[in-house]
PDB file of N, CA and C in Angstrom:
ATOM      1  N   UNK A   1      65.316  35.515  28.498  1.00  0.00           N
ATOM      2  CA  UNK A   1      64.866  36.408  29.532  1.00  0.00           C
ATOM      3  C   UNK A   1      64.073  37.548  28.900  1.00  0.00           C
ATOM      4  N   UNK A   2      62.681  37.522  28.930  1.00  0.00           N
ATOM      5  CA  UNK A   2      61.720  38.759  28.488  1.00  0.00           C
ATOM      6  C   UNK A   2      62.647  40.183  29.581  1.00  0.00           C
ATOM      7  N   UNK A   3      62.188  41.133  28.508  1.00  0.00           N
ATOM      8  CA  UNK A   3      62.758  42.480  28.771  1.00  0.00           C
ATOM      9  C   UNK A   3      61.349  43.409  29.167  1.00  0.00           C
ATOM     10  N   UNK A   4      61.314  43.883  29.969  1.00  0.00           N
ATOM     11  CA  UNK A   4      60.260  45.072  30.469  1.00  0.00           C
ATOM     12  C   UNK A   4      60.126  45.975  29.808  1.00  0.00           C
ATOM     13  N   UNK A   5      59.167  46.741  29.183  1.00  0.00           N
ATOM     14  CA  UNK A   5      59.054  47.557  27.899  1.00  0.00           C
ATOM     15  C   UNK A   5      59.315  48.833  29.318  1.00  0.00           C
ATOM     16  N   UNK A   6      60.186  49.779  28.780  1.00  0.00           N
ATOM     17  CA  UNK A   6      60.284  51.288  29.812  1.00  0.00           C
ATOM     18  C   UNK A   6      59.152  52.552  29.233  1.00  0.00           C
ATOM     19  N   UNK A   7      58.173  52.963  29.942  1.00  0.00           N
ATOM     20  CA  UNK A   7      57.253  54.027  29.677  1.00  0.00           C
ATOM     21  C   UNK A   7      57.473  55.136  30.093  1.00  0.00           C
ATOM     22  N   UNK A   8      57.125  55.839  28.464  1.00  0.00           N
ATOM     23  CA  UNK A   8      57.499  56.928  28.071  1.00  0.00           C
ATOM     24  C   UNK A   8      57.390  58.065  28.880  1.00  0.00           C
ATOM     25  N   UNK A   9      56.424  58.052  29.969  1.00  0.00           N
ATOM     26  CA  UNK A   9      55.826  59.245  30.972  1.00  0.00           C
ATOM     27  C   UNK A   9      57.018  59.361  32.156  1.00  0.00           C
ATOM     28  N   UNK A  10      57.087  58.071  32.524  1.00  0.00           N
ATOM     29  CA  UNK A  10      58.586  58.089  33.343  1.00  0.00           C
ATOM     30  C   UNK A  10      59.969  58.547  33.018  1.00  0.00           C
ATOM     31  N   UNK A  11      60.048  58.554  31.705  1.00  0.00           N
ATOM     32  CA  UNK A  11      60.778  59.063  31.158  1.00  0.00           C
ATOM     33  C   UNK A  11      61.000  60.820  31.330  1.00  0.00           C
ATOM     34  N   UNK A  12      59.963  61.603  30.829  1.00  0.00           N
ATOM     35  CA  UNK A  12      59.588  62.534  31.081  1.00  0.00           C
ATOM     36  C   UNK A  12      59.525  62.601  32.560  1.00  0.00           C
ATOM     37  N   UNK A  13      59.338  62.364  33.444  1.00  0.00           N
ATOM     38  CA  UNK A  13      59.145  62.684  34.799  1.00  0.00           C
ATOM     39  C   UNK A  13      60.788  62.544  35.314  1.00  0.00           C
ATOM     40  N   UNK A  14      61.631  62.053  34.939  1.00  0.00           N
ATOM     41  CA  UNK A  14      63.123  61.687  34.985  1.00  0.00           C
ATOM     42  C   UNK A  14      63.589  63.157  34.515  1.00  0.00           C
ATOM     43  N   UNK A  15      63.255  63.470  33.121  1.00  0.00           N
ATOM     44  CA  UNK A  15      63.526  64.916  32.586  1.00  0.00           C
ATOM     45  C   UNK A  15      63.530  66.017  33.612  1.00  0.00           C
ATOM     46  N   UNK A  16      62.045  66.004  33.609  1.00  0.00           N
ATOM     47  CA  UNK A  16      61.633  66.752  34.394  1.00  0.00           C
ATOM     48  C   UNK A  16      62.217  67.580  35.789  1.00  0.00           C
ATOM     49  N   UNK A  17      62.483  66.291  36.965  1.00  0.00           N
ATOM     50  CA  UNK A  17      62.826  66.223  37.606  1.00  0.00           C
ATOM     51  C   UNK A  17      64.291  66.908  37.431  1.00  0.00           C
ATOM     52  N   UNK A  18      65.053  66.025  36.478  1.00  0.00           N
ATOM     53  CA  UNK A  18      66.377  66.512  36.845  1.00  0.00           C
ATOM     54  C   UNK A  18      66.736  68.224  36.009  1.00  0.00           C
ATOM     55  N   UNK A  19      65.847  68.621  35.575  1.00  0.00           N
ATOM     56  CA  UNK A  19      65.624  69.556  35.270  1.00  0.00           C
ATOM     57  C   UNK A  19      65.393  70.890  36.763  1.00  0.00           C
ATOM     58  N   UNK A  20      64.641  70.586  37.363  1.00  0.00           N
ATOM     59  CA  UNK A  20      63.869  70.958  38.277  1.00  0.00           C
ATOM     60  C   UNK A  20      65.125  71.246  39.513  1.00  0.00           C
ATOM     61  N   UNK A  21      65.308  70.104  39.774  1.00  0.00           N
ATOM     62  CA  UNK A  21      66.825  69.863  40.746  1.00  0.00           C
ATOM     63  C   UNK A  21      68.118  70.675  40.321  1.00  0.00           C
ATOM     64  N   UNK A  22      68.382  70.553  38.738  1.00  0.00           N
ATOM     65  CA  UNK A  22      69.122  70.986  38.377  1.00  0.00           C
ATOM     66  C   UNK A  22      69.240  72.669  38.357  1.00  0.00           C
ATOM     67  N   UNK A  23      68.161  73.170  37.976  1.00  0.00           N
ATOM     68  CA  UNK A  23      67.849  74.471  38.228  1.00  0.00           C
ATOM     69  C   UNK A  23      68.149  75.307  39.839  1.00  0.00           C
ATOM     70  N   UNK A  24      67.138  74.284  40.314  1.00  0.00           N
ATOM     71  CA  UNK A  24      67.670  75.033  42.065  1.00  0.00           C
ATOM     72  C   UNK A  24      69.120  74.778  42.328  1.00  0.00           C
ATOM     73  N   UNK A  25      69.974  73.639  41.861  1.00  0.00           N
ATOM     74  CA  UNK A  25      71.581  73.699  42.127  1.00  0.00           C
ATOM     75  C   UNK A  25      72.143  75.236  41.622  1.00  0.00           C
ATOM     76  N   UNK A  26      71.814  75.290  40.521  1.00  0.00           N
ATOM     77  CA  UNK A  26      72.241  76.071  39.470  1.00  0.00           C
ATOM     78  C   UNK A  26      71.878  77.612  40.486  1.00  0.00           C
ATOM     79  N   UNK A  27      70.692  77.653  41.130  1.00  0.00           N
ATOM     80  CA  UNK A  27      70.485  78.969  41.793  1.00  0.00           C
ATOM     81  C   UNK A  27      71.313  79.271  42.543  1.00  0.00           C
ATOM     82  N   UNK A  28      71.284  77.835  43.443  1.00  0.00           N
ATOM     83  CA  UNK A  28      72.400  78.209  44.639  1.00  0.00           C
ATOM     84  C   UNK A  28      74.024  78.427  43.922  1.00  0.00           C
ATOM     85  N   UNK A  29      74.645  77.914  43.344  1.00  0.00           N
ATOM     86  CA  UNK A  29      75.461  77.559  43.641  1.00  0.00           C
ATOM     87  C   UNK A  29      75.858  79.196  42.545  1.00  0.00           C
ATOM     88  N   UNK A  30      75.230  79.562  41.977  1.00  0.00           N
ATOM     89  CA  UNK A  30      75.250  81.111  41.224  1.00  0.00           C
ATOM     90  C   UNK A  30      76.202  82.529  42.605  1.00  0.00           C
ATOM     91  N   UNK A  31      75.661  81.684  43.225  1.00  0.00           N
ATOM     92  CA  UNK A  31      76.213  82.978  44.477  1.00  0.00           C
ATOM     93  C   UNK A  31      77.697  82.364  45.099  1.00  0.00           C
ATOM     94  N   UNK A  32      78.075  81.320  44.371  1.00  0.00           N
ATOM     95  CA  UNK A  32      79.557  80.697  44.585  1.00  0.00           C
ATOM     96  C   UNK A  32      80.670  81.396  43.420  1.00  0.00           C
ATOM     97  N   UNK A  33      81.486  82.018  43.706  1.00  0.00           N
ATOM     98  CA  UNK A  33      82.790  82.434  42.766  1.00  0.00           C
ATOM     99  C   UNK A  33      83.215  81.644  41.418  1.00  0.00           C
ATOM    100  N   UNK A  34      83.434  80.019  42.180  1.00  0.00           N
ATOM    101  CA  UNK A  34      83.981  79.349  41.091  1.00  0.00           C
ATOM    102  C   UNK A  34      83.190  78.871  40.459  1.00  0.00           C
ATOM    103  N   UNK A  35      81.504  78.450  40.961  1.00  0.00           N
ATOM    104  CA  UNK A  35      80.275  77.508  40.819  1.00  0.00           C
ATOM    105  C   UNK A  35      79.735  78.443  40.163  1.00  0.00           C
ATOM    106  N   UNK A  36      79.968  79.972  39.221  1.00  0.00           N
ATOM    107  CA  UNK A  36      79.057  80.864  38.668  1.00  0.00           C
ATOM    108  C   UNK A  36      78.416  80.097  37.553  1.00  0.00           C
ATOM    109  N   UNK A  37      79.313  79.559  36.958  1.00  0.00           N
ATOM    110  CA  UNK A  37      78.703  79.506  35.611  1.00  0.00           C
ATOM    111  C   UNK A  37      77.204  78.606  35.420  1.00  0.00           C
ATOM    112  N   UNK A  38      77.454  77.313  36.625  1.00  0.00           N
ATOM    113  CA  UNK A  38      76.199  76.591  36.609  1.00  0.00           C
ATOM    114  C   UNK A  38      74.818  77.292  36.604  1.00  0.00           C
ATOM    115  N   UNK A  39      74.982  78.652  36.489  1.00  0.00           N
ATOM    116  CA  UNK A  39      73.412  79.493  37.237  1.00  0.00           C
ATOM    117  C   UNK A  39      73.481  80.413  35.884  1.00  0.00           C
ATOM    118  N   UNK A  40      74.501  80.024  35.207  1.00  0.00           N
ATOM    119  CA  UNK A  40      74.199  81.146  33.792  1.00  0.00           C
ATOM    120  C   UNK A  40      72.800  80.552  32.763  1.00  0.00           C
ATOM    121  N   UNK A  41      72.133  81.195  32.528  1.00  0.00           N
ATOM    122  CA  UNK A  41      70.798  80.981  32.045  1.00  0.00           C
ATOM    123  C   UNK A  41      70.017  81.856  30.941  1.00  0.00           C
ATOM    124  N   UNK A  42      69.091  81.421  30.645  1.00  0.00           N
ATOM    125  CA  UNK A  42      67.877  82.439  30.198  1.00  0.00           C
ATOM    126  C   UNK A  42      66.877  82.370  30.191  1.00  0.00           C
ATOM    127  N   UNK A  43      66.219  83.491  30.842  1.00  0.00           N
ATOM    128  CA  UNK A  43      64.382  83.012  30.912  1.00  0.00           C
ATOM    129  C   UNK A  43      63.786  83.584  29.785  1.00  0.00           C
ATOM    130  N   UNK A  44      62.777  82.969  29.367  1.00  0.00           N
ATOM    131  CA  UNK A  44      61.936  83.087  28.664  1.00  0.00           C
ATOM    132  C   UNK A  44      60.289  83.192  28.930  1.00  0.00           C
ATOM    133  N   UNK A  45      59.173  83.178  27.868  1.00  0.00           N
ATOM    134  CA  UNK A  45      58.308  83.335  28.369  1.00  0.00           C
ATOM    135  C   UNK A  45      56.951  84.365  28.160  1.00  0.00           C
ATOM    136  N   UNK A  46      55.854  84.410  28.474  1.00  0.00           N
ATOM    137  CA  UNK A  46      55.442  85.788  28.329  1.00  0.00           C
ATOM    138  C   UNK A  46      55.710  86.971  29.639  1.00  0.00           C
ATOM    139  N   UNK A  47      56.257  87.537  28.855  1.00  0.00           N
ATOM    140  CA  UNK A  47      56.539  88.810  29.744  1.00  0.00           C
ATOM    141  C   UNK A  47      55.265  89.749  30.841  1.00  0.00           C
ATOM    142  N   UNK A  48      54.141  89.898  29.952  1.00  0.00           N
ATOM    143  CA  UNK A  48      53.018  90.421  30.817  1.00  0.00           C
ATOM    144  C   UNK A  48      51.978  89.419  30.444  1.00  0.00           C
ATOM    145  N   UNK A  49      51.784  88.918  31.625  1.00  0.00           N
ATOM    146  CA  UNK A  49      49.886  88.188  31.723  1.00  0.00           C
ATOM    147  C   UNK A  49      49.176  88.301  30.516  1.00  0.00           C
ATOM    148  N   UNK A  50      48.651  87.251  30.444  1.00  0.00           N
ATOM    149  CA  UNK A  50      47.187  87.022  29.084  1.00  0.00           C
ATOM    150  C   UNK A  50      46.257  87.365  29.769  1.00  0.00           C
ATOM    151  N   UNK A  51      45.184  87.967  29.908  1.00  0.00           N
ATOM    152  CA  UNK A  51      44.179  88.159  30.691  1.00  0.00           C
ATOM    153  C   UNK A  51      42.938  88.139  29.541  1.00  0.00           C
ATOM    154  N   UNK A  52      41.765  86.980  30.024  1.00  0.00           N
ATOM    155  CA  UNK A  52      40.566  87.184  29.337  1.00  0.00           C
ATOM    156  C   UNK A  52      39.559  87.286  30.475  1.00  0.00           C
ATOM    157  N   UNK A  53      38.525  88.328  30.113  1.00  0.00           N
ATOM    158  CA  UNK A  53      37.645  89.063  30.677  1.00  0.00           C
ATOM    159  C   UNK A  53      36.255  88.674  29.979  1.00  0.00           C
ATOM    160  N   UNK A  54      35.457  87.516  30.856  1.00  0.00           N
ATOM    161  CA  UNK A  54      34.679  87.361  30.704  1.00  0.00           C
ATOM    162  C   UNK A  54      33.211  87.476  31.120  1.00  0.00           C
ATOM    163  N   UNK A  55      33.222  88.393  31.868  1.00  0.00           N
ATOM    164  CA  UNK A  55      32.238  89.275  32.839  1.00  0.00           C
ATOM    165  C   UNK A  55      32.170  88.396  34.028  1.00  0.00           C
ATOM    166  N   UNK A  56      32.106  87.212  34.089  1.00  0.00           N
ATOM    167  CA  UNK A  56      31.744  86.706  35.403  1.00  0.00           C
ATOM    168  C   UNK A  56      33.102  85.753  35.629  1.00  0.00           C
ATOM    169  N   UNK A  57      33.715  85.527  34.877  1.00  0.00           N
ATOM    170  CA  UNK A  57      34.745  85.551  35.184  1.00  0.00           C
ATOM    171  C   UNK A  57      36.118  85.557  34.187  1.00  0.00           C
ATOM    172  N   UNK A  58      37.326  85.568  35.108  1.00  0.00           N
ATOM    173  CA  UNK A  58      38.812  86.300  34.690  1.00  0.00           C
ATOM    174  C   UNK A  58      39.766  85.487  34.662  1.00  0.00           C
ATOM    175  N   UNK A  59      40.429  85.353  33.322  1.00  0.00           N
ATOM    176  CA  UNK A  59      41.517  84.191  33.549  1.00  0.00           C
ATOM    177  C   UNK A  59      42.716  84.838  33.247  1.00  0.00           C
ATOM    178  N   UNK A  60      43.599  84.370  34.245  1.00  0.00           N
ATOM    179  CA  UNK A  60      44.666  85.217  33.952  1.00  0.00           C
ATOM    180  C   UNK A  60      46.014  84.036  33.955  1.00  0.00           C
ATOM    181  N   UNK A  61      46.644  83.998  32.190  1.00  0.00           N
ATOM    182  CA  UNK A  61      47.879  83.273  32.047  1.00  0.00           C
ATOM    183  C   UNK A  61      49.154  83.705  32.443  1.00  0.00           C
ATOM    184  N   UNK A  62      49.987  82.393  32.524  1.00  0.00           N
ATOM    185  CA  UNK A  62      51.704  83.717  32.510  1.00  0.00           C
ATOM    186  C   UNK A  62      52.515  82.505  32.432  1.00  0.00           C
ATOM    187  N   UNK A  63      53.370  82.404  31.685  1.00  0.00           N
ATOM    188  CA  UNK A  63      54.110  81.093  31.779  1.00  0.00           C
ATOM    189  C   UNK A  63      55.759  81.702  31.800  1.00  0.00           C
ATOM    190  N   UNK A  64      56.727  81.578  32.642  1.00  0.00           N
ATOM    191  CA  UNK A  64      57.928  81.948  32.515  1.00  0.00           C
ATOM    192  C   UNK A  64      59.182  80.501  32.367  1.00  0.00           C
ATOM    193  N   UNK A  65      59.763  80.333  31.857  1.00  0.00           N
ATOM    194  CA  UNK A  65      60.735  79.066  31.797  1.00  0.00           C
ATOM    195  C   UNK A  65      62.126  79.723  31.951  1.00  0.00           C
ATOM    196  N   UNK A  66      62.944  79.403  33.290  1.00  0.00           N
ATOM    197  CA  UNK A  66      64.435  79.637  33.138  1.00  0.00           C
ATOM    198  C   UNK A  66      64.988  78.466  33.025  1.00  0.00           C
ATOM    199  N   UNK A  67      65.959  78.396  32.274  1.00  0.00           N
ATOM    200  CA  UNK A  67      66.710  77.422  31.871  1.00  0.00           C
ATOM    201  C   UNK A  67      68.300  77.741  32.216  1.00  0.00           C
ATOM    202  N   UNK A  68      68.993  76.748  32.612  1.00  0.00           N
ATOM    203  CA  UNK A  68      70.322  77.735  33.435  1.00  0.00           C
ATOM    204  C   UNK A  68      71.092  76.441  32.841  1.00  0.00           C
ATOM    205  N   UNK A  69      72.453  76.558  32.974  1.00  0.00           N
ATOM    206  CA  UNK A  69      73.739  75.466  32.909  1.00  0.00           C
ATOM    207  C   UNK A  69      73.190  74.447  33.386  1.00  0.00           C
ATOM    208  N   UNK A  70      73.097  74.143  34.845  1.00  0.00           N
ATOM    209  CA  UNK A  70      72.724  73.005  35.828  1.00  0.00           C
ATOM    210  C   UNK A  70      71.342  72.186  35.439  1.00  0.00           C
ATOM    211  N   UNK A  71      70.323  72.892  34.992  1.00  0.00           N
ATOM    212  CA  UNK A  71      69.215  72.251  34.595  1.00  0.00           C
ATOM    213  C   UNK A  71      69.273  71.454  33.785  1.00  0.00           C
ATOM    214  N   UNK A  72      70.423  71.792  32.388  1.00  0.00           N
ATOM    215  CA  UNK A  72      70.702  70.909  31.411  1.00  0.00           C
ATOM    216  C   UNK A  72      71.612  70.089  31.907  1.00  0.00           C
ATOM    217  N   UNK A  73      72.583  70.432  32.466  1.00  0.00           N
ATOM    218  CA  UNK A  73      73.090  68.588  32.974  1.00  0.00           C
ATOM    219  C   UNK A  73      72.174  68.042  33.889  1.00  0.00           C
ATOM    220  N   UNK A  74      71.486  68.616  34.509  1.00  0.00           N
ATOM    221  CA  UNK A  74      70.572  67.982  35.648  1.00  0.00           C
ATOM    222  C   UNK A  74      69.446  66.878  34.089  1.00  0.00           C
ATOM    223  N   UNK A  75      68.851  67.371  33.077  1.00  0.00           N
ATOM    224  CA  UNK A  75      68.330  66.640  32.421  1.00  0.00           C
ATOM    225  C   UNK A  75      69.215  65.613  31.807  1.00  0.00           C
ATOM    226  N   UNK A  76      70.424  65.847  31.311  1.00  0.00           N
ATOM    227  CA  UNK A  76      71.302  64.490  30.931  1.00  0.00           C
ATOM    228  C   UNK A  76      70.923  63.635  31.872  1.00  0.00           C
ATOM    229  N   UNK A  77      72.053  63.723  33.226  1.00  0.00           N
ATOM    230  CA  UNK A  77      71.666  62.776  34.205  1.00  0.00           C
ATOM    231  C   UNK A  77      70.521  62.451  34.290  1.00  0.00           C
ATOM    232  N   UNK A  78      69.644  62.716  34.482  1.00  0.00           N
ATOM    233  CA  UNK A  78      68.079  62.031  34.122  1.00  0.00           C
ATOM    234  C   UNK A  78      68.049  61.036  33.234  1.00  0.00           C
ATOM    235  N   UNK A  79      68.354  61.347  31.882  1.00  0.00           N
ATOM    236  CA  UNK A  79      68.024  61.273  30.823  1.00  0.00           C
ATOM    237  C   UNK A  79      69.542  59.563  31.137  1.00  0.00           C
ATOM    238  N   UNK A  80      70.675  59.577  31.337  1.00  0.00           N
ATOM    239  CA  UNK A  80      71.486  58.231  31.547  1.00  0.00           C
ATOM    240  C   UNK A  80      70.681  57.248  32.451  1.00  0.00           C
ATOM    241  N   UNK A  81      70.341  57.974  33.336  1.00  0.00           N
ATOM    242  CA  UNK A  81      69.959  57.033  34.812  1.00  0.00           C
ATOM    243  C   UNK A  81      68.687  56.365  34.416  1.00  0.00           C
ATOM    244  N   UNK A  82      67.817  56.919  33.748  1.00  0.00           N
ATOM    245  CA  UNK A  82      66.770  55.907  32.882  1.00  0.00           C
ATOM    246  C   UNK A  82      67.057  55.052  31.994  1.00  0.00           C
ATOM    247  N   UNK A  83      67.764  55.290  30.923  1.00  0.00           N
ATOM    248  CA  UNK A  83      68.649  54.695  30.217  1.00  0.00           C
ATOM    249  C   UNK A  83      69.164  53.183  30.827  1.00  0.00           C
ATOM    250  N   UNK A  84      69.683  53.376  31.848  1.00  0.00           N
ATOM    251  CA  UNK A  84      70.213  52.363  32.751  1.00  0.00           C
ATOM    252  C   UNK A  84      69.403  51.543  33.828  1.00  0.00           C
ATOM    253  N   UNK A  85      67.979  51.671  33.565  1.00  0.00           N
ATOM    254  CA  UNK A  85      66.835  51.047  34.145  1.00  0.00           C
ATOM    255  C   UNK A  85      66.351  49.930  33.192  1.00  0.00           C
TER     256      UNK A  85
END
């Protein structure tokens, strides 16, 4: 029985995702007593805008990443459930 080679981008989009999901659990469930810890985190990031000024025109960067409890199990689970594809 040939085996289906699994690609690597899906992979990442699995991450991603349960990353993503995992984070918004992690928000909500932050305002729950016993559910605190899932929302414990740290953001990172640049703090103030990159801004380049190029007379006609203005680009302005900013990248912030929070990373909380829930996001990282939210990426495990990702990371099994592909595994198991």
């Amino acid at each position: 029985m040939a085996r289906r080679k699994k690609n690597n981008w899906i992979l990442i989009l699995f991450i991603l995702g349960g990353l993503v999901i995992g984070g918004i659990l992690g928000e909500i469930t932050s305002e729950i007593d016993s559910l605190w810890w899932l929302g414990y985190g740290k953001q990172f990031g640049f703090s103030h805008p990159v801004s380049i000024d190029l007379n006609i025109l203005r680009l302005t960067f900013s990248l912030i990443v929070k990373i909380n409890i829930a996001s990282i199990v939210g990426a495990i689970i990702a990371m099994a459930l592909y595994k198991k594809l």
